[in-house]
Structures are given as C-alpha cells and as structure tokens.
N, C-alpha and C. Protein backbone atom coordinates (compact mmCIF):
# COMPACT_ATOMS: atom_id res chain seq x y z
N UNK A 1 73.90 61.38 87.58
CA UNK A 1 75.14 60.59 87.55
C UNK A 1 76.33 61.52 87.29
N UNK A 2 77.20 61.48 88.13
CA UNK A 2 78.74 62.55 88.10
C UNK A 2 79.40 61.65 86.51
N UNK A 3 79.39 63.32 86.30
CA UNK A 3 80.80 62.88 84.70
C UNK A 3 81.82 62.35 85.09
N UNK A 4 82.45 63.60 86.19
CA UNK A 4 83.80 63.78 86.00
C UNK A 4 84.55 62.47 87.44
N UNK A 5 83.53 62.44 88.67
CA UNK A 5 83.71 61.62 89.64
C UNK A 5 82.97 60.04 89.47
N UNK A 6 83.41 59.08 90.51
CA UNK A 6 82.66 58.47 91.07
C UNK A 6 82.41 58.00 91.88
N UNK A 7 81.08 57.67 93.10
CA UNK A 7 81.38 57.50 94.17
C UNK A 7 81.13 56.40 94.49
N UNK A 8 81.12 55.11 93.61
CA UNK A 8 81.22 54.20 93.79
C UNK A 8 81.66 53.01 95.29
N UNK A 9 83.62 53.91 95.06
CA UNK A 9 83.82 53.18 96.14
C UNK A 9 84.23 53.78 97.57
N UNK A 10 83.62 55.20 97.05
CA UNK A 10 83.24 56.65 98.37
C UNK A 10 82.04 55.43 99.26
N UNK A 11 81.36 55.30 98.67
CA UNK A 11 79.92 54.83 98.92
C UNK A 11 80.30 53.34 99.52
N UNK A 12 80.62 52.53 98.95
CA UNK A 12 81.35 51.36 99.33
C UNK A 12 81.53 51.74 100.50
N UNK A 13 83.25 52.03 100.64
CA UNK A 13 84.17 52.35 102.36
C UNK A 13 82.93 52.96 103.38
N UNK A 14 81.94 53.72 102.95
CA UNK A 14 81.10 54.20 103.85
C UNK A 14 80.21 53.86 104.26
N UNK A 15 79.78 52.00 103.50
CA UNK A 15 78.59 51.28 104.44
C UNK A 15 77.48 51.98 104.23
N UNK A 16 76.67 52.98 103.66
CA UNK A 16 75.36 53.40 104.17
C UNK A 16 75.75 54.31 104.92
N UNK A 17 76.94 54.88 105.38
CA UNK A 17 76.87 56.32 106.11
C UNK A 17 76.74 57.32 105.32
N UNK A 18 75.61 58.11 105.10
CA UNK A 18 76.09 59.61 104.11
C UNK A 18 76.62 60.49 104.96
N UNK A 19 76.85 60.57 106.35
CA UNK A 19 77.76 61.61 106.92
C UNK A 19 78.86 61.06 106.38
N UNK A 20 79.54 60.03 106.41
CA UNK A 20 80.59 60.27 106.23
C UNK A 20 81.04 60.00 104.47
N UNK A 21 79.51 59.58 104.39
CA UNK A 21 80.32 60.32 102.44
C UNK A 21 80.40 61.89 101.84
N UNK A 22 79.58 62.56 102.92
CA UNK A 22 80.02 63.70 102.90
C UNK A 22 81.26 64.63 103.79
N UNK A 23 81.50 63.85 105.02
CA UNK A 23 82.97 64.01 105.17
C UNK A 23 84.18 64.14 103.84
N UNK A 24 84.19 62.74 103.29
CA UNK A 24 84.99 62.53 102.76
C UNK A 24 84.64 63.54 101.36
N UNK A 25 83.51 63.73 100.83
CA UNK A 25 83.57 64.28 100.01
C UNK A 25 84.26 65.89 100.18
N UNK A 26 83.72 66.61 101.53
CA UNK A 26 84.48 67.88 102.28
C UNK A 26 86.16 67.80 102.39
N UNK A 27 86.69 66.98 102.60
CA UNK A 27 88.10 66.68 102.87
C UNK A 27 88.19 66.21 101.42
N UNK A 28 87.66 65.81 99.90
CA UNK A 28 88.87 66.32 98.68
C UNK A 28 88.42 67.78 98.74
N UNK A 29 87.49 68.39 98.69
CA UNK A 29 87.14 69.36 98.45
C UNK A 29 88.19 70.66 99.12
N UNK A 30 89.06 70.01 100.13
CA UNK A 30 89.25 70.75 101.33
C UNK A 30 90.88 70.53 100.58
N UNK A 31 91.20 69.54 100.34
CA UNK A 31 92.56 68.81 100.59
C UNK A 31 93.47 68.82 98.56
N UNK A 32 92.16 68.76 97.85
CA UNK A 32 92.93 68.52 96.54
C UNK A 32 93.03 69.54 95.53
N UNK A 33 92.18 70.27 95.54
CA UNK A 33 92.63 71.82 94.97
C UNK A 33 93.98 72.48 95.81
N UNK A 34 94.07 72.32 96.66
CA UNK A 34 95.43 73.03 97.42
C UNK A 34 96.22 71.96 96.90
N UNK A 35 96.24 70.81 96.76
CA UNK A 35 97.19 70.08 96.14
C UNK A 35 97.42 70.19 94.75
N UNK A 36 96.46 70.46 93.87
CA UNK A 36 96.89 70.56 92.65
C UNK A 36 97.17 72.38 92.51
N UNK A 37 97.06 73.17 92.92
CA UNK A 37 97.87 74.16 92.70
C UNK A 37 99.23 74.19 93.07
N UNK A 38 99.55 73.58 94.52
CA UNK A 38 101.39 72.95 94.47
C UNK A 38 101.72 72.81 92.84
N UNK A 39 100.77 71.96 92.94
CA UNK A 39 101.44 71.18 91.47
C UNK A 39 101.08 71.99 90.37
N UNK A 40 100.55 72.90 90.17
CA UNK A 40 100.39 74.33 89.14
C UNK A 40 101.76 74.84 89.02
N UNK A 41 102.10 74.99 90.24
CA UNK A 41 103.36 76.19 90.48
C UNK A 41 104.50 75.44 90.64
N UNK A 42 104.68 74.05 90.80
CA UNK A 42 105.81 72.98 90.82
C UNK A 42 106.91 72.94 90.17
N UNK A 43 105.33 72.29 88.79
CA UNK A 43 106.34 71.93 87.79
C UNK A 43 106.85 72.93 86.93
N UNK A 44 106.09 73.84 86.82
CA UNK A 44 106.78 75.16 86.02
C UNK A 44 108.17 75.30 86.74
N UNK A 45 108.65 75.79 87.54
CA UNK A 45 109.38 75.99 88.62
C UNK A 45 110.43 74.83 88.58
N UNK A 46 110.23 73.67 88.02
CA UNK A 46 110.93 72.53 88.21
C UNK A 46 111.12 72.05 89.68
N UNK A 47 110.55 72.77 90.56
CA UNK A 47 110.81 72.08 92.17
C UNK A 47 110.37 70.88 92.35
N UNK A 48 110.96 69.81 91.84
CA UNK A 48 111.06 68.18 92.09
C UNK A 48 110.30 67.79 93.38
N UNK A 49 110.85 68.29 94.57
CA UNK A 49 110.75 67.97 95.71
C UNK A 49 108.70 67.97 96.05
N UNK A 50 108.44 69.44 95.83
CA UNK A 50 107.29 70.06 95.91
C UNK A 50 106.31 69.53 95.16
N UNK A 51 106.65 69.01 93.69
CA UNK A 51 105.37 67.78 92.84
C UNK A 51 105.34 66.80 93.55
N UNK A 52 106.56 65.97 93.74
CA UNK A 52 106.56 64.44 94.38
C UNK A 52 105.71 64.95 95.59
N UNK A 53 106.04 65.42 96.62
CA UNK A 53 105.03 65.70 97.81
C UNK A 53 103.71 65.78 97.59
N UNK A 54 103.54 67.11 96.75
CA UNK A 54 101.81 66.73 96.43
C UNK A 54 101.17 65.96 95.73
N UNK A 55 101.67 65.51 94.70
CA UNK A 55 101.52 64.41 93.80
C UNK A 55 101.06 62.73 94.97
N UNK A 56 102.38 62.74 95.50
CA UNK A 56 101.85 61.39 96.96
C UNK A 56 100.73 61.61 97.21
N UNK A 57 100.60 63.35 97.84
CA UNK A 57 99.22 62.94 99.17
C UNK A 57 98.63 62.75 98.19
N UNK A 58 97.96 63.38 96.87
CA UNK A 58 96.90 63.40 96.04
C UNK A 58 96.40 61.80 96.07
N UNK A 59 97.46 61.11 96.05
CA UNK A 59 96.91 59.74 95.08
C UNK A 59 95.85 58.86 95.67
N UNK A 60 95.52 58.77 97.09
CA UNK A 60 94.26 58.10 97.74
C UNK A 60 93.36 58.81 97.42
N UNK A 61 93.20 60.02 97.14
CA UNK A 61 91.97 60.69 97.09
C UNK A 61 91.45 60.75 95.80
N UNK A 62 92.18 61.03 95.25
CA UNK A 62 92.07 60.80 93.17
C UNK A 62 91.67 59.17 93.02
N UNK A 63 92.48 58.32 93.14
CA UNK A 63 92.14 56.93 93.09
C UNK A 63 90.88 56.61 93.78
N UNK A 64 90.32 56.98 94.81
CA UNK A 64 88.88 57.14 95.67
C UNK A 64 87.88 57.39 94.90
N UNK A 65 87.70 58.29 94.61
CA UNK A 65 87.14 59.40 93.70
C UNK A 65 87.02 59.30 92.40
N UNK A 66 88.10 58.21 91.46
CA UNK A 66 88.19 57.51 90.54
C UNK A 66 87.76 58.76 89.20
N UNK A 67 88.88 59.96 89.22
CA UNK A 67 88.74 60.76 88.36
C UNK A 67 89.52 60.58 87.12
N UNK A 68 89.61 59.10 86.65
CA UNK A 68 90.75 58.78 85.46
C UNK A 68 91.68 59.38 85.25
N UNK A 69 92.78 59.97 85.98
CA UNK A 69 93.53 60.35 85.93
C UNK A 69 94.71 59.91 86.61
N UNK A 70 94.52 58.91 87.25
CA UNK A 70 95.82 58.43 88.28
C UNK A 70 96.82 57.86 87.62
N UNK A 71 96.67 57.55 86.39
CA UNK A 71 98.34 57.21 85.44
C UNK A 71 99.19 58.87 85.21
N UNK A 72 98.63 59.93 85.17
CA UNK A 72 98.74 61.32 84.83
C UNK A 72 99.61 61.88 86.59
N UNK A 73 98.71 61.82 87.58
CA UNK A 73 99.42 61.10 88.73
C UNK A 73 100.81 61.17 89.07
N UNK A 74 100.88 59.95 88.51
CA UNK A 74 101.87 58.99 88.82
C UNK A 74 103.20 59.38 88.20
N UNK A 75 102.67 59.72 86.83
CA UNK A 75 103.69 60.42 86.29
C UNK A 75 104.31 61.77 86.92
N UNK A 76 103.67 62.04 87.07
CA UNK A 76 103.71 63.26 87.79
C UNK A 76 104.84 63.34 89.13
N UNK A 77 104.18 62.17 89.91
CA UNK A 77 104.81 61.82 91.34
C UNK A 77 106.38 61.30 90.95
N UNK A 78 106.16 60.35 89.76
CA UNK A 78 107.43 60.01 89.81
C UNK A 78 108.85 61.06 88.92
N UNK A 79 108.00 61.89 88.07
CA UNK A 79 108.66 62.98 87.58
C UNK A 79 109.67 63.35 88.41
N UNK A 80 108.98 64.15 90.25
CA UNK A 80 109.14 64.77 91.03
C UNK A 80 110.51 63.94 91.99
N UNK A 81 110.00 62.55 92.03
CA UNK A 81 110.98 61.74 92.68
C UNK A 81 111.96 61.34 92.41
N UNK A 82 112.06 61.07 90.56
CA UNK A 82 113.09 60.56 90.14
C UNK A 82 113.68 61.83 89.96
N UNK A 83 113.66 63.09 89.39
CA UNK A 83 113.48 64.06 89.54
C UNK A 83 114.32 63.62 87.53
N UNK A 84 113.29 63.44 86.91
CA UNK A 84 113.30 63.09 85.85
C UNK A 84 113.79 64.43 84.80
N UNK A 85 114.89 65.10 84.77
CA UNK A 85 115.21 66.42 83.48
C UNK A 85 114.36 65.90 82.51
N UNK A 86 115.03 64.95 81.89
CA UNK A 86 114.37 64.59 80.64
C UNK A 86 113.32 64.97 80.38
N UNK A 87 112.21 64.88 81.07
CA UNK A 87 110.54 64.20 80.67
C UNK A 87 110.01 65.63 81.02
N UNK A 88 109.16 66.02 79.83
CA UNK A 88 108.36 67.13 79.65
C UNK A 88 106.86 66.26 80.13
N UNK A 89 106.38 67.26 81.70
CA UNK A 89 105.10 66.21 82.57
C UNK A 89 103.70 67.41 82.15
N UNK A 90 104.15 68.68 81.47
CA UNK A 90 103.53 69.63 81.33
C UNK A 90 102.12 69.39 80.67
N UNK A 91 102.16 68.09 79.65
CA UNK A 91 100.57 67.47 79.02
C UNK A 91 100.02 66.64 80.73
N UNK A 92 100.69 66.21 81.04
CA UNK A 92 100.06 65.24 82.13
C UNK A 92 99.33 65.80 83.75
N UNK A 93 100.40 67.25 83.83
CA UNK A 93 99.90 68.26 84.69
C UNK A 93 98.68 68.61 83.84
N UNK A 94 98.66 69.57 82.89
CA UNK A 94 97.38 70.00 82.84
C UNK A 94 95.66 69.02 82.92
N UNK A 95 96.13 68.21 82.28
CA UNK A 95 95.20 66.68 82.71
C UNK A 95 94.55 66.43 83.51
N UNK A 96 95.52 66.49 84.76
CA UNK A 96 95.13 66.88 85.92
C UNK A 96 94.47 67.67 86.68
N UNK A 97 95.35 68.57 86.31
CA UNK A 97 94.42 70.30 86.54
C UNK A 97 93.13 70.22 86.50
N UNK A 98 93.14 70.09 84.91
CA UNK A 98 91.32 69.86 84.53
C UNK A 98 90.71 69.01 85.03
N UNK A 99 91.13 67.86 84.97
CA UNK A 99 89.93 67.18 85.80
C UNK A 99 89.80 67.46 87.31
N UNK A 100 90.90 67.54 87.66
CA UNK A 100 90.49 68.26 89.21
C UNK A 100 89.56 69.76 89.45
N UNK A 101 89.67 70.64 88.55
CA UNK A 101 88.84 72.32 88.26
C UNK A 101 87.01 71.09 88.29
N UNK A 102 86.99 70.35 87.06
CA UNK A 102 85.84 69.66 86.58
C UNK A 102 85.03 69.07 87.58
N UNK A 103 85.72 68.04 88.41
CA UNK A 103 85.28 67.62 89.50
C UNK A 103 84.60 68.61 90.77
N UNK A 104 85.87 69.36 91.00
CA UNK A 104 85.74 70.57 92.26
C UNK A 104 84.27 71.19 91.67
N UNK A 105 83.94 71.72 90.36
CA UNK A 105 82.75 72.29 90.08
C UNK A 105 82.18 71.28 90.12
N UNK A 106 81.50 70.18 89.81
CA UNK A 106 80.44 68.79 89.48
C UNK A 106 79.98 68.59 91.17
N UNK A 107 81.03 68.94 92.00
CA UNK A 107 80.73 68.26 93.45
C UNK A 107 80.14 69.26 93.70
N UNK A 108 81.29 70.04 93.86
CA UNK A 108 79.53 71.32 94.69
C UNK A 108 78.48 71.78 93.89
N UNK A 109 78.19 71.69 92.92
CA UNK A 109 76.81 71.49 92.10
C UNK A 109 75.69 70.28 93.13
N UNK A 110 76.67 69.06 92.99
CA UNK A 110 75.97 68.00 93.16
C UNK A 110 75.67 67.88 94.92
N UNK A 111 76.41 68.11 95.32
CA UNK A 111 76.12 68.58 97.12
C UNK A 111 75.91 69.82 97.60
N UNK A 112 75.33 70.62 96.79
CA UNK A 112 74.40 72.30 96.66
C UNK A 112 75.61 72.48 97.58
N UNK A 113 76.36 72.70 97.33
CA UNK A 113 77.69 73.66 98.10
C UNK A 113 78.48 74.81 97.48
C-alpha cells in the first residue's frame, strides 16, 4: 500500500486498464517534478507569474494522485496569481517539494522503474 500516493481514483478513471494506469502514472512522473522545480526556483525569485503557471498545471495531477497536499497547492497558485507580497508561501512550497521528492521515489520503487 503507497504512503505517500493513492491510486484509488488513478484506478477508478482507468476501468481495469493497467496500461493506462501506467500511462498516467509515466506522465506525473514525466510532468510533476519539472513542475515542482519551477516552483523551487519561483518562489525564491518571487516570479509570481512562473508559480501561478506551474502551480495550475500541477493541480489535476496532485489532486489525482491524492498526495495531501492540494490546500499547499493552492496556496501556492494563488500566491502567484494574486501575486500576494504579503504572504510568506515558503512553509507551503517546501510541503510540497517533499511530498512530491516522496512520491517520485515510492512510484518508481512501486513500478520497478
């Protein structure tokens, strides 16, 4: 049983296909580490524009994948959009981070990749 994921409703959307729960599992694998390093180098940087962007695409695939983190997210996304001075997102990025590093290792463990 995955700690950090779940494929609950991977498994669901896919009917009994394991090709394409392993599609989808290849495409976060492919798609959300490049997204959360945007967002490594973002928010340090304060580039508003560059979190909100990756922060968006992230959110179907995180919410999919159901890595408790999509309030962390959000914050995040909306940091970028509202382009919030105020709000220190630096606890909510790393949050992220980690569970995304956690996951990225748990999956390819769990799909010998």
């Amino acid at each position: 049983m995955p700690e950090y994921y779940k494929l609950d409703r991977v498994r669901e959307l896919a009917d009994g296909d394991e090709e394409f729960v392993e599609a989808l599992v290849a495409a976060f694998l492919e798609e959300v580490p490049v997204d959360a390093e945007r967002l490594r180098v973002a928010v340090p940087a304060i580039d508003y524009y560059e979190a909100y962007q990756a922060a968006h695409k992230m959110k179907p695939t995180i919410d999919l994948f159901e890595l408790g983190v999509y309030d962390q997210l959000i914050e995040l996304q909306d940091w970028g959009k509202f382009e919030q001075e105020d709000k220190d997102v630096s606890k909510q990025l790393q949050t992220l981070l980690t569970a995304v590093d956690n996951t990225v290792n748990e999956i390819k463990k769990d799909f010998g990749l």
